[in-house]
PDB file of N, CA and C in Angstrom:
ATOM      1  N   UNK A   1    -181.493-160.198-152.208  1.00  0.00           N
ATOM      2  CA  UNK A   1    -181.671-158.940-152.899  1.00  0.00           C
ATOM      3  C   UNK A   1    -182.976-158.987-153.710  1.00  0.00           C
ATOM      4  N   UNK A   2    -183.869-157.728-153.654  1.00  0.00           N
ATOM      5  CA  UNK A   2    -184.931-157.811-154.371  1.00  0.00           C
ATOM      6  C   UNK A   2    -184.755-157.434-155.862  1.00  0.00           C
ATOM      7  N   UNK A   3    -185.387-158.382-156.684  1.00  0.00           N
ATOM      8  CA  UNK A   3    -185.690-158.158-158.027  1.00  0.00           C
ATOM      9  C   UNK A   3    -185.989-156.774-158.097  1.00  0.00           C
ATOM     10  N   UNK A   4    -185.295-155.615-159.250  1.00  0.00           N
ATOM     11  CA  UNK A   4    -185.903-154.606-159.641  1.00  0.00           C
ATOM     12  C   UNK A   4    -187.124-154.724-160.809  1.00  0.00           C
ATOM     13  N   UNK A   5    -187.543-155.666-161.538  1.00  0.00           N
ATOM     14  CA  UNK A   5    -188.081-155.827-162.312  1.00  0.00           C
ATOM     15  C   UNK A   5    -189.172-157.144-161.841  1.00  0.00           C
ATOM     16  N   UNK A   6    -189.195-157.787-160.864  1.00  0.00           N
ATOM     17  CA  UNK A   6    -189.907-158.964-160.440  1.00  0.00           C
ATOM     18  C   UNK A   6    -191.289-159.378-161.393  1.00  0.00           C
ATOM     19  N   UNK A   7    -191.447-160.416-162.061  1.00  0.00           N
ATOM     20  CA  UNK A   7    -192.381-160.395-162.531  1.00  0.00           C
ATOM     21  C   UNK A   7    -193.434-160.583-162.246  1.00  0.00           C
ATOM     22  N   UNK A   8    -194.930-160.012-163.365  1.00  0.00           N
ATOM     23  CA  UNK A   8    -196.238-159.687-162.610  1.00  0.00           C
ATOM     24  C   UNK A   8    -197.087-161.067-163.028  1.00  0.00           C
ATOM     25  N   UNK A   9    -197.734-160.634-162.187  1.00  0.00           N
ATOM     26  CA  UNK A   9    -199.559-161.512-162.846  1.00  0.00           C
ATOM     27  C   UNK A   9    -200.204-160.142-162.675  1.00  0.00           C
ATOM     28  N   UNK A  10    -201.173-159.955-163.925  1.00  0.00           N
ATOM     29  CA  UNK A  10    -202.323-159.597-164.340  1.00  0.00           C
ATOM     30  C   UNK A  10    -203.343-160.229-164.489  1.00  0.00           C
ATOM     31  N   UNK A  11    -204.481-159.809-163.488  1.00  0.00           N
ATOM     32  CA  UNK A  11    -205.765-160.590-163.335  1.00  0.00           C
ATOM     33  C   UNK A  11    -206.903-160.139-164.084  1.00  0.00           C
ATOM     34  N   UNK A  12    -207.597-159.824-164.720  1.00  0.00           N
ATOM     35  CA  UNK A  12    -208.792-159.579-165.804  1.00  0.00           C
ATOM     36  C   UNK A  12    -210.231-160.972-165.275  1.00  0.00           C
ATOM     37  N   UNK A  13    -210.920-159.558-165.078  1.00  0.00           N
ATOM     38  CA  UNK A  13    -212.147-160.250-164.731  1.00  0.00           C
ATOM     39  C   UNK A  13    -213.475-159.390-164.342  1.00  0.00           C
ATOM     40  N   UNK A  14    -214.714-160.346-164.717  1.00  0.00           N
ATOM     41  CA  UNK A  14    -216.167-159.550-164.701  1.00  0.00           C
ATOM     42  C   UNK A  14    -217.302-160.082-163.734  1.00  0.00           C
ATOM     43  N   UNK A  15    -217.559-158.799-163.206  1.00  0.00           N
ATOM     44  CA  UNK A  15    -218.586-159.127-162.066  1.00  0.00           C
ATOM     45  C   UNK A  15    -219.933-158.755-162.654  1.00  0.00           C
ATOM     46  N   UNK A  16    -221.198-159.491-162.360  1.00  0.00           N
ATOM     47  CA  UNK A  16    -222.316-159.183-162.434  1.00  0.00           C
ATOM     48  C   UNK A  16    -223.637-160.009-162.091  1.00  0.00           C
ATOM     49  N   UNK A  17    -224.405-158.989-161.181  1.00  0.00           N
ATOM     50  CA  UNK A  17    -225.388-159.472-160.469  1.00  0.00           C
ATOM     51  C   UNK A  17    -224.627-160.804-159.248  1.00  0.00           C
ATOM     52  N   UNK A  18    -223.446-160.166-159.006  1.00  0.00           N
ATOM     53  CA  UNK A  18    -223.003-161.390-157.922  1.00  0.00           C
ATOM     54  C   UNK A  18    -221.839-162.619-158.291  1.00  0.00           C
ATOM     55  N   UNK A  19    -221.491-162.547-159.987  1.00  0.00           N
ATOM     56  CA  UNK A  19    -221.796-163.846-160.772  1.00  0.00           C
ATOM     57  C   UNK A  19    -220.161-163.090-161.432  1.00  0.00           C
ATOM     58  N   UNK A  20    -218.802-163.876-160.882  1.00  0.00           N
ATOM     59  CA  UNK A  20    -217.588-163.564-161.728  1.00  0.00           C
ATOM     60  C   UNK A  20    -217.717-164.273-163.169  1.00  0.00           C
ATOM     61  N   UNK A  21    -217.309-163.570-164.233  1.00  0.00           N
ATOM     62  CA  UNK A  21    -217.297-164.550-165.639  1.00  0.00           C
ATOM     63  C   UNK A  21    -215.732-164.021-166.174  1.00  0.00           C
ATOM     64  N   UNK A  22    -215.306-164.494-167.310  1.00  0.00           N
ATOM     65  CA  UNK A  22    -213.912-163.785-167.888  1.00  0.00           C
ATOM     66  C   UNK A  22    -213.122-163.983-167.467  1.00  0.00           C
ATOM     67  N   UNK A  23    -212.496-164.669-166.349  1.00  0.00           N
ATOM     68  CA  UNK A  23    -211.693-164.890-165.409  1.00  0.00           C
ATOM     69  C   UNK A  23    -210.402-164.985-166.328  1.00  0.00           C
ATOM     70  N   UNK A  24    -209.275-163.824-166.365  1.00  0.00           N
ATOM     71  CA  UNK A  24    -208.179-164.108-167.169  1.00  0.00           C
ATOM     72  C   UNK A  24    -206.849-163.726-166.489  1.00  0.00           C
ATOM     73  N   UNK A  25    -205.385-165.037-166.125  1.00  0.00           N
ATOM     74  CA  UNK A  25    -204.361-164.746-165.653  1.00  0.00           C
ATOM     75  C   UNK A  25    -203.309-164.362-166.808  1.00  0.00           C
ATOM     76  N   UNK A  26    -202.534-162.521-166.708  1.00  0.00           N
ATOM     77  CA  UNK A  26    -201.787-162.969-167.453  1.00  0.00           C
ATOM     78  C   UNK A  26    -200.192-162.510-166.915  1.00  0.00           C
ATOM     79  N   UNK A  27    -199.579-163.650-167.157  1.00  0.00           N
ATOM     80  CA  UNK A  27    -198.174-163.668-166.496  1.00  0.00           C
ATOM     81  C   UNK A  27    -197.102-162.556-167.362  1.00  0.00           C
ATOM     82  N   UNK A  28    -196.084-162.109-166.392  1.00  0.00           N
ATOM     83  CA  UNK A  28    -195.586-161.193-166.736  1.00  0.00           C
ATOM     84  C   UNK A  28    -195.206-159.704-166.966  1.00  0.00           C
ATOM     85  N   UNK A  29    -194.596-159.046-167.414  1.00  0.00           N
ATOM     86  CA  UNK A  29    -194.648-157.690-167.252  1.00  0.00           C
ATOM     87  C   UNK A  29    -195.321-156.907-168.395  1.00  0.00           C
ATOM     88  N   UNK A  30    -196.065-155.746-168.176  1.00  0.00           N
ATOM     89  CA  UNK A  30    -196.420-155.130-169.271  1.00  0.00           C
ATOM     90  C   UNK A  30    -196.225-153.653-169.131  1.00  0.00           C
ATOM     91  N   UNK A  31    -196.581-152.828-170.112  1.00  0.00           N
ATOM     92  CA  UNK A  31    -196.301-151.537-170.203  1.00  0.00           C
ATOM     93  C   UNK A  31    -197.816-150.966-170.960  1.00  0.00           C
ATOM     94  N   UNK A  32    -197.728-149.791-170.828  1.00  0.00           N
ATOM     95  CA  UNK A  32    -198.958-148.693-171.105  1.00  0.00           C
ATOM     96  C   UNK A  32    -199.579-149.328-172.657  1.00  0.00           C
ATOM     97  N   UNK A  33    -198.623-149.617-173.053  1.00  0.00           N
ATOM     98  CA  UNK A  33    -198.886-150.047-174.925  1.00  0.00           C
ATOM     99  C   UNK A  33    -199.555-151.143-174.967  1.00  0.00           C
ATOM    100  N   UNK A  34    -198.539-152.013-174.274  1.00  0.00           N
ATOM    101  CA  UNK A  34    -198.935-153.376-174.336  1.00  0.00           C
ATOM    102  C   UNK A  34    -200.533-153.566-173.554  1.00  0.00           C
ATOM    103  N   UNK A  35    -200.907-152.629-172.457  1.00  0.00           N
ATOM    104  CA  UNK A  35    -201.947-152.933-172.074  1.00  0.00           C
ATOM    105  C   UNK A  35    -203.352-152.218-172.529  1.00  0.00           C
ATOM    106  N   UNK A  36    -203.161-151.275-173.158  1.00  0.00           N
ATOM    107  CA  UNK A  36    -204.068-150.545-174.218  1.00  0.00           C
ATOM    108  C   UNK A  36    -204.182-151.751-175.381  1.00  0.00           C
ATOM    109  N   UNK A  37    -203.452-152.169-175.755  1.00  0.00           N
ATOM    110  CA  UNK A  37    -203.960-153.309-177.010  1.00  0.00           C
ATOM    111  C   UNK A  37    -204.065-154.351-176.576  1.00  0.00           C
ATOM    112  N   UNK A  38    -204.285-154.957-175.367  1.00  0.00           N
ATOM    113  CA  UNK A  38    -204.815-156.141-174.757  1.00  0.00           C
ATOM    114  C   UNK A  38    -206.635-155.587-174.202  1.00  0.00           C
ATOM    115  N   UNK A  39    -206.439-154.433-173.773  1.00  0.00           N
ATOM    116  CA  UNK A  39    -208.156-153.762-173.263  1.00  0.00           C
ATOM    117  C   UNK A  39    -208.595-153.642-174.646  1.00  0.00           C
ATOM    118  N   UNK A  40    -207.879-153.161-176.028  1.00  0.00           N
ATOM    119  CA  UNK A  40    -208.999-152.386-177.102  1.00  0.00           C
ATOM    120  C   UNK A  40    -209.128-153.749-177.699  1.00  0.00           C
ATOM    121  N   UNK A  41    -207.936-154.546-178.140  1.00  0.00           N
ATOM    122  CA  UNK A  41    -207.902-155.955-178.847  1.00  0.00           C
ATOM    123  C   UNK A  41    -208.863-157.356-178.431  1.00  0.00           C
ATOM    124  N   UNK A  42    -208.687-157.520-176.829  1.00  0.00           N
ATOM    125  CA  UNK A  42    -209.324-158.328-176.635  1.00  0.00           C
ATOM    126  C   UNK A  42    -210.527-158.386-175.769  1.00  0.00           C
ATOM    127  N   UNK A  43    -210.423-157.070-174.600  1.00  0.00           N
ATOM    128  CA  UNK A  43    -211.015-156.947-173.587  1.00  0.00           C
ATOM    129  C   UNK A  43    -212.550-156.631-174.298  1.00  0.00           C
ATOM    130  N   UNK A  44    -212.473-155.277-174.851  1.00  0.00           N
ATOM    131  CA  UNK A  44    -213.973-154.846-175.144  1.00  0.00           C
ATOM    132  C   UNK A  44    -214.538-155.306-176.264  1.00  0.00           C
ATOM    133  N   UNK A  45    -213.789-156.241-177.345  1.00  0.00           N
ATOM    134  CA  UNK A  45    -214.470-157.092-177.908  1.00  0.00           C
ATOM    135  C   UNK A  45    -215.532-157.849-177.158  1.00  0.00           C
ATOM    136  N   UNK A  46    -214.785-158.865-175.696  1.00  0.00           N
ATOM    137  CA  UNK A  46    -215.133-159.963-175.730  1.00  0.00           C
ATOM    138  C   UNK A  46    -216.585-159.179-174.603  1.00  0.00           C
ATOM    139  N   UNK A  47    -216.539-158.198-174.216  1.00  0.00           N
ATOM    140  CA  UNK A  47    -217.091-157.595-173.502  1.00  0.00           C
ATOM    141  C   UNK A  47    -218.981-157.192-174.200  1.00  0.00           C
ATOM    142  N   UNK A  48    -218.011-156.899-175.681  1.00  0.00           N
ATOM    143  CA  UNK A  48    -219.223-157.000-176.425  1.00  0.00           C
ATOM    144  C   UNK A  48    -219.948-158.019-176.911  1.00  0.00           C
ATOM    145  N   UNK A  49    -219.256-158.496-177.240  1.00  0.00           N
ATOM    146  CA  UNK A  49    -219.657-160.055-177.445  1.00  0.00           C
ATOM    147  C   UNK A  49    -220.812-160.824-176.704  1.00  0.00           C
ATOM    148  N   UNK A  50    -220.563-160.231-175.329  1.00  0.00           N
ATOM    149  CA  UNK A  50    -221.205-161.045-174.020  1.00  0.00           C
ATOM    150  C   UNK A  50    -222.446-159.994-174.091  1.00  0.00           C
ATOM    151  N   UNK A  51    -222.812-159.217-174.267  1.00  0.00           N
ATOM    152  CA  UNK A  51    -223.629-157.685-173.789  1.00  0.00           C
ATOM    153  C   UNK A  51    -224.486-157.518-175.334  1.00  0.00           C
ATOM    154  N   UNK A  52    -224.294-158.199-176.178  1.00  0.00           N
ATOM    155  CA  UNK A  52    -225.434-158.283-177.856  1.00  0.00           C
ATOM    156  C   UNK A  52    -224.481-156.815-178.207  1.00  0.00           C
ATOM    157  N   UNK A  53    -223.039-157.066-178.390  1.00  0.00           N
ATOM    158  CA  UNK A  53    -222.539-155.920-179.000  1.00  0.00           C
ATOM    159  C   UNK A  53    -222.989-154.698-178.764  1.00  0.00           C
ATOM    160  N   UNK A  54    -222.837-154.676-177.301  1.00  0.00           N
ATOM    161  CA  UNK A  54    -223.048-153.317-177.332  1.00  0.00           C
ATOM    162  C   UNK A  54    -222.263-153.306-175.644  1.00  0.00           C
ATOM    163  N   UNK A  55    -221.325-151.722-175.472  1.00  0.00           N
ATOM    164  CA  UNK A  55    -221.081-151.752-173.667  1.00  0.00           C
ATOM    165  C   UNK A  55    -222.242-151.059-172.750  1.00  0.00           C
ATOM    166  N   UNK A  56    -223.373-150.851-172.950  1.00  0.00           N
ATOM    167  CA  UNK A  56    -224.811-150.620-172.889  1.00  0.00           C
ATOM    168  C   UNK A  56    -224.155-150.879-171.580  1.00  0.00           C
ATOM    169  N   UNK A  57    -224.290-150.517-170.083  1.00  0.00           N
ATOM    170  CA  UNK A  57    -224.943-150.387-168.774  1.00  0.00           C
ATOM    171  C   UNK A  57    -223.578-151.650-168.214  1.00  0.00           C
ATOM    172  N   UNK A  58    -222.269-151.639-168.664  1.00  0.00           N
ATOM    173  CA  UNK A  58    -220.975-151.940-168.362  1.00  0.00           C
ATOM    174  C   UNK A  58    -220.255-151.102-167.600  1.00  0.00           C
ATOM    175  N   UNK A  59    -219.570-150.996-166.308  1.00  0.00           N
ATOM    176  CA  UNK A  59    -218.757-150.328-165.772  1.00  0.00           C
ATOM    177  C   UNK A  59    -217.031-151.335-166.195  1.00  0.00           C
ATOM    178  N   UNK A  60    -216.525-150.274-166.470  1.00  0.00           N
ATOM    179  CA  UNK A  60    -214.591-150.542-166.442  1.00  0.00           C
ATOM    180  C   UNK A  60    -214.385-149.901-165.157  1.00  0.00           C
ATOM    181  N   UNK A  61    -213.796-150.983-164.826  1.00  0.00           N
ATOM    182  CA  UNK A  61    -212.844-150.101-163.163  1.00  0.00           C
ATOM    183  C   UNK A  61    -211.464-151.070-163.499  1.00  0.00           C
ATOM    184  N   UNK A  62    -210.271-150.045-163.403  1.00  0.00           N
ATOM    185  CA  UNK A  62    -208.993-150.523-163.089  1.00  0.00           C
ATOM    186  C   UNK A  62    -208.660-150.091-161.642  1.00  0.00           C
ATOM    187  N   UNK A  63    -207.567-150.623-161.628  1.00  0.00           N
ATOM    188  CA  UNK A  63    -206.525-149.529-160.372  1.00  0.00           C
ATOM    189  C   UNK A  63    -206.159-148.489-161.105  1.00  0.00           C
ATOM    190  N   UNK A  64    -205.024-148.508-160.069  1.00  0.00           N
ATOM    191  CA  UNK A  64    -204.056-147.342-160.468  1.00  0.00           C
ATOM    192  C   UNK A  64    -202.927-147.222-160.601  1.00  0.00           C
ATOM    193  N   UNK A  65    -202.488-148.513-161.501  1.00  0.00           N
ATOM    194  CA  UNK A  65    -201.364-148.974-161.855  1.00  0.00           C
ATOM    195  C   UNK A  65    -200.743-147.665-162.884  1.00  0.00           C
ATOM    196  N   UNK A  66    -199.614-147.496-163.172  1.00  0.00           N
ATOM    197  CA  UNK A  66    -199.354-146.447-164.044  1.00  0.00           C
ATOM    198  C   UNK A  66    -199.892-146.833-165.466  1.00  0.00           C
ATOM    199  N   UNK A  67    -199.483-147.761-165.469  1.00  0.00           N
ATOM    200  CA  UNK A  67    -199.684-148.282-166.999  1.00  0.00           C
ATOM    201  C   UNK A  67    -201.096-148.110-167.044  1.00  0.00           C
ATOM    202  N   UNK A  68    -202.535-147.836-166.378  1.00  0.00           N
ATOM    203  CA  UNK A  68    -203.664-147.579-166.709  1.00  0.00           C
ATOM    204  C   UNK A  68    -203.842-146.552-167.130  1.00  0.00           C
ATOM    205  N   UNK A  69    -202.830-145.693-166.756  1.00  0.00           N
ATOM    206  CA  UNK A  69    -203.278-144.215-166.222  1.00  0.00           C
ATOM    207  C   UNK A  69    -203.338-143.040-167.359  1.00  0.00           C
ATOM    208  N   UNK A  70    -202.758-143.360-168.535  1.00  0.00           N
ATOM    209  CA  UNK A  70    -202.398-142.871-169.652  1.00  0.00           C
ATOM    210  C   UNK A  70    -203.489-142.317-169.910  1.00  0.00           C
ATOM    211  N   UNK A  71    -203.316-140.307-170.430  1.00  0.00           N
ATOM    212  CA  UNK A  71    -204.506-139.628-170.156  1.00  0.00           C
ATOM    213  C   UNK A  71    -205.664-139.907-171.594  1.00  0.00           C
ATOM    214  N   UNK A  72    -205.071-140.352-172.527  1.00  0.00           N
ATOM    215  CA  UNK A  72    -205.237-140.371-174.045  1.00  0.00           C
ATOM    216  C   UNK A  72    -206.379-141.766-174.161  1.00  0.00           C
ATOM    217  N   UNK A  73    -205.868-142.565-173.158  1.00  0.00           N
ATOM    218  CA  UNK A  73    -206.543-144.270-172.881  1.00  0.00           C
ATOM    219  C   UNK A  73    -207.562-143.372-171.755  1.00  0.00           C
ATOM    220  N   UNK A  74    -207.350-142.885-171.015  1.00  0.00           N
ATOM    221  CA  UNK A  74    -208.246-142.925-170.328  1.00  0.00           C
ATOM    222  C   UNK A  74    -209.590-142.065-170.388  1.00  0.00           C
ATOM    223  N   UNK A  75    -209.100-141.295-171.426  1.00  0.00           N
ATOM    224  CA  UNK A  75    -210.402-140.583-172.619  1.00  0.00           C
ATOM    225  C   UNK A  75    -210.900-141.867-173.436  1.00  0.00           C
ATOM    226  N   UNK A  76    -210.373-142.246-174.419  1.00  0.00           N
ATOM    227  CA  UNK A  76    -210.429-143.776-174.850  1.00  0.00           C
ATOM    228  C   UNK A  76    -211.661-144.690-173.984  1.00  0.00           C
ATOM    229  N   UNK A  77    -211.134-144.940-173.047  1.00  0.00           N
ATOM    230  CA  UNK A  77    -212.535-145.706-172.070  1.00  0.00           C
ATOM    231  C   UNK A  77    -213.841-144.994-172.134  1.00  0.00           C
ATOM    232  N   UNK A  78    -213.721-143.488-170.993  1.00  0.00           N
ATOM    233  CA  UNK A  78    -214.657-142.765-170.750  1.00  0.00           C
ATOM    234  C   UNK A  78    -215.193-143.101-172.063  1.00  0.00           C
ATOM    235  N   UNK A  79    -215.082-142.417-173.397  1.00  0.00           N
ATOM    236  CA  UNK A  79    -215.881-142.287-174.480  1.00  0.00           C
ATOM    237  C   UNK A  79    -216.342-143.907-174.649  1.00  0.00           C
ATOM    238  N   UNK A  80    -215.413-145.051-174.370  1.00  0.00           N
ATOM    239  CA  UNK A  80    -215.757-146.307-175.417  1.00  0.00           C
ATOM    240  C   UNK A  80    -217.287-147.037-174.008  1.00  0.00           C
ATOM    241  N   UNK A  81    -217.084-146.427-173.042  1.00  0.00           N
ATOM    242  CA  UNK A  81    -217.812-146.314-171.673  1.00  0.00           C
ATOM    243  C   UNK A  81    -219.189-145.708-171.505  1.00  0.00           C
ATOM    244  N   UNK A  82    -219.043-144.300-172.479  1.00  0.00           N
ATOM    245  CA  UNK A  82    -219.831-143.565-172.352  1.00  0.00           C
ATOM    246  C   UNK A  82    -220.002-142.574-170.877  1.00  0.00           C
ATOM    247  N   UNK A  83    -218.530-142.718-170.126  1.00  0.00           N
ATOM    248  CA  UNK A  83    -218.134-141.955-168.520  1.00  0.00           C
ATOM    249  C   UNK A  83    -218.532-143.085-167.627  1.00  0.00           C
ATOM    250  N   UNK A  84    -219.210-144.344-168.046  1.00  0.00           N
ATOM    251  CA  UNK A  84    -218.779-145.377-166.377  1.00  0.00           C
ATOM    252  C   UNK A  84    -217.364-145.763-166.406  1.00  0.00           C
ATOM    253  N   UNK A  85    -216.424-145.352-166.013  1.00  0.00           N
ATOM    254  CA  UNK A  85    -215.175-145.821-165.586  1.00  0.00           C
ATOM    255  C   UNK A  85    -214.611-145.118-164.502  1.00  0.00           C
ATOM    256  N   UNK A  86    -214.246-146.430-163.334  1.00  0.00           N
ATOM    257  CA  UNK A  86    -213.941-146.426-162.809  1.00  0.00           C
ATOM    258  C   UNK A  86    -212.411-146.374-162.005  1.00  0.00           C
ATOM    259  N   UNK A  87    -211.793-145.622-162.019  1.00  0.00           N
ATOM    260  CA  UNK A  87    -210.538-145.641-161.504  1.00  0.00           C
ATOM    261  C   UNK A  87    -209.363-144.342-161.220  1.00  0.00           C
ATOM    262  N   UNK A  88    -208.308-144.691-160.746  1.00  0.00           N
ATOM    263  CA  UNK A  88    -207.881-143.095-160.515  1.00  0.00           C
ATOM    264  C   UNK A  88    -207.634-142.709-162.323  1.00  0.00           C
ATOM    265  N   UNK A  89    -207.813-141.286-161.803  1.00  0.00           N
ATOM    266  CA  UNK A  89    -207.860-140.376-162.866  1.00  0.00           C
ATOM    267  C   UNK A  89    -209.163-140.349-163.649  1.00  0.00           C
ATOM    268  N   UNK A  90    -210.144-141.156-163.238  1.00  0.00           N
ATOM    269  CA  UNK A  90    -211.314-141.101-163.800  1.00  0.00           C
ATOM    270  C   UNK A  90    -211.824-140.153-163.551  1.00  0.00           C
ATOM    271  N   UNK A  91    -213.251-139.715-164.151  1.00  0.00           N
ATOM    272  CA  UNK A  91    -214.147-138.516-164.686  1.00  0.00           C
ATOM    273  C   UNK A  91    -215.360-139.671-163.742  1.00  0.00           C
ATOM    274  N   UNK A  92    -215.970-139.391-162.485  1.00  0.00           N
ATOM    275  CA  UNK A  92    -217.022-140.161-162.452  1.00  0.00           C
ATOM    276  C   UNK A  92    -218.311-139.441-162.323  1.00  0.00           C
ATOM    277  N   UNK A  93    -218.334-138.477-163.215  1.00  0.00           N
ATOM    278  CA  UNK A  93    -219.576-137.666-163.330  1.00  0.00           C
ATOM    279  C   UNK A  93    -220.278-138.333-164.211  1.00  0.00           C
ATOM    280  N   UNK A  94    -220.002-139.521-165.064  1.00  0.00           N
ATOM    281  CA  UNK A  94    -220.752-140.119-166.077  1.00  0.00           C
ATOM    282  C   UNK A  94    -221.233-141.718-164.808  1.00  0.00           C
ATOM    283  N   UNK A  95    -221.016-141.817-163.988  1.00  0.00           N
ATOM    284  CA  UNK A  95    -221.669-142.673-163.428  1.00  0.00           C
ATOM    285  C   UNK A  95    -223.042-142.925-162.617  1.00  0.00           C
ATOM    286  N   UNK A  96    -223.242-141.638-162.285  1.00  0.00           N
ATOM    287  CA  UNK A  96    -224.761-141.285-161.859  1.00  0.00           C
ATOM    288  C   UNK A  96    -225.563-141.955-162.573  1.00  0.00           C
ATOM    289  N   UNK A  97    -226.543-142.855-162.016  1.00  0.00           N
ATOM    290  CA  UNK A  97    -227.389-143.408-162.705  1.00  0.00           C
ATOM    291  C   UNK A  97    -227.388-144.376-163.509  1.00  0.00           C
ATOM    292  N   UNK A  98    -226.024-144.351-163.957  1.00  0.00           N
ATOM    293  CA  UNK A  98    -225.370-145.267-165.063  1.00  0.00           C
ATOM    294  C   UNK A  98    -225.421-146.840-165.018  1.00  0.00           C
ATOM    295  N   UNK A  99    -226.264-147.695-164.094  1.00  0.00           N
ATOM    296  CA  UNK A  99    -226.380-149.164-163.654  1.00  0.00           C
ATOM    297  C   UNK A  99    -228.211-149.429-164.459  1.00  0.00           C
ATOM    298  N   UNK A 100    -228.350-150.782-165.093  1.00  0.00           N
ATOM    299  CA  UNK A 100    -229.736-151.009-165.634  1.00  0.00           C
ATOM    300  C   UNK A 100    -229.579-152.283-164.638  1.00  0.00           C
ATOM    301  N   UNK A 101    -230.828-152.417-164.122  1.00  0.00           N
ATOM    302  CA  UNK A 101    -231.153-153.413-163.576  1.00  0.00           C
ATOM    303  C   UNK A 101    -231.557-154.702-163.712  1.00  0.00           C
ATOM    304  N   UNK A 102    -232.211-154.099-165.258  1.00  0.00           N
ATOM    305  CA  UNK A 102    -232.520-155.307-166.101  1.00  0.00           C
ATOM    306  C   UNK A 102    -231.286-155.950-167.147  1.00  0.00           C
ATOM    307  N   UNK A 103    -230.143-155.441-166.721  1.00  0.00           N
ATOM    308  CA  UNK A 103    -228.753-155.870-167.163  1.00  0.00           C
ATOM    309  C   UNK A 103    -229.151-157.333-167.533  1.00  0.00           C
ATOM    310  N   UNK A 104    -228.543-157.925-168.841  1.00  0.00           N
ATOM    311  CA  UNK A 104    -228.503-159.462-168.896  1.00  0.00           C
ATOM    312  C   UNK A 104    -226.663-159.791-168.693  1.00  0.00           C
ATOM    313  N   UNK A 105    -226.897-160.450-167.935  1.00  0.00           N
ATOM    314  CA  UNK A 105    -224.972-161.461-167.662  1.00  0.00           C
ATOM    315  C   UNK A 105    -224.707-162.348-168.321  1.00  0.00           C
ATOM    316  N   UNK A 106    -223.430-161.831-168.832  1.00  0.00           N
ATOM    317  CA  UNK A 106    -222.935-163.274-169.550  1.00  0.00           C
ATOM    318  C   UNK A 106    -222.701-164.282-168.763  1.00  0.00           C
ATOM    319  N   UNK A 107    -223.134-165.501-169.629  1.00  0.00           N
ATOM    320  CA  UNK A 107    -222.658-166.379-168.849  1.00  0.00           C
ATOM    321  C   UNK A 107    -221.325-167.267-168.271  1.00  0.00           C
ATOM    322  N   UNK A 108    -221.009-167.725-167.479  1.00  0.00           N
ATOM    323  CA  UNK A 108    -219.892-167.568-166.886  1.00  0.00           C
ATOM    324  C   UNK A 108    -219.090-168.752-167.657  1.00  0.00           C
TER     325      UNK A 108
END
């Protein structure tokens, strides 16, 4: 009989210029809450951190897990984004153009 609740892995991770960095497993189940204060708490800190504090020329792409999908979070991004985000229910009219080439990568 299949688990109704089976538990997850959540994978968190950053691509750039070719080059994965951030690489994060996290076991278990989560919900809309729990994953809004793991993206605002730890994600775009560390995001800034890597980028001289700033999400300057950063794309967010999720799926389309429900728990992403929350319309309130997903204003939340766009704005903390400046419109590069990527995923369903996204707005990708803020992505035009939106890549610098002279991007610096954190290191891995």
């Amino acid at each position: 009989m299949k688990e109704k609740h089976a538990e997850k892995l959540m994978v968190f991770a950053g691509t750039c210029k070719g080059r994965l960095f951030g690489l994060k497993f996290i076991h278990g189940n989560m919900n809309s809450q729990m994953y809004q204060e793991l993206v605002k708490e730890k994600c775009i800190p560390q995001l800034m951190a890597a980028n001289n504090r700033s999400l300057e020329g950063i794309i967010w792409q999720q799926d389309g897990a429900t728990i992403h999908r929350n319309p309130r979070f997903m204003e939340y991004l766009d704005h903390q984004f400046d419109g590069r985000v990527l995923g369903l229910g996204a707005d990708l009219r803020g992505l035009r153009g939106s890549t610098d080439p002279g991007l610096e990568c954190p290191r891995p």
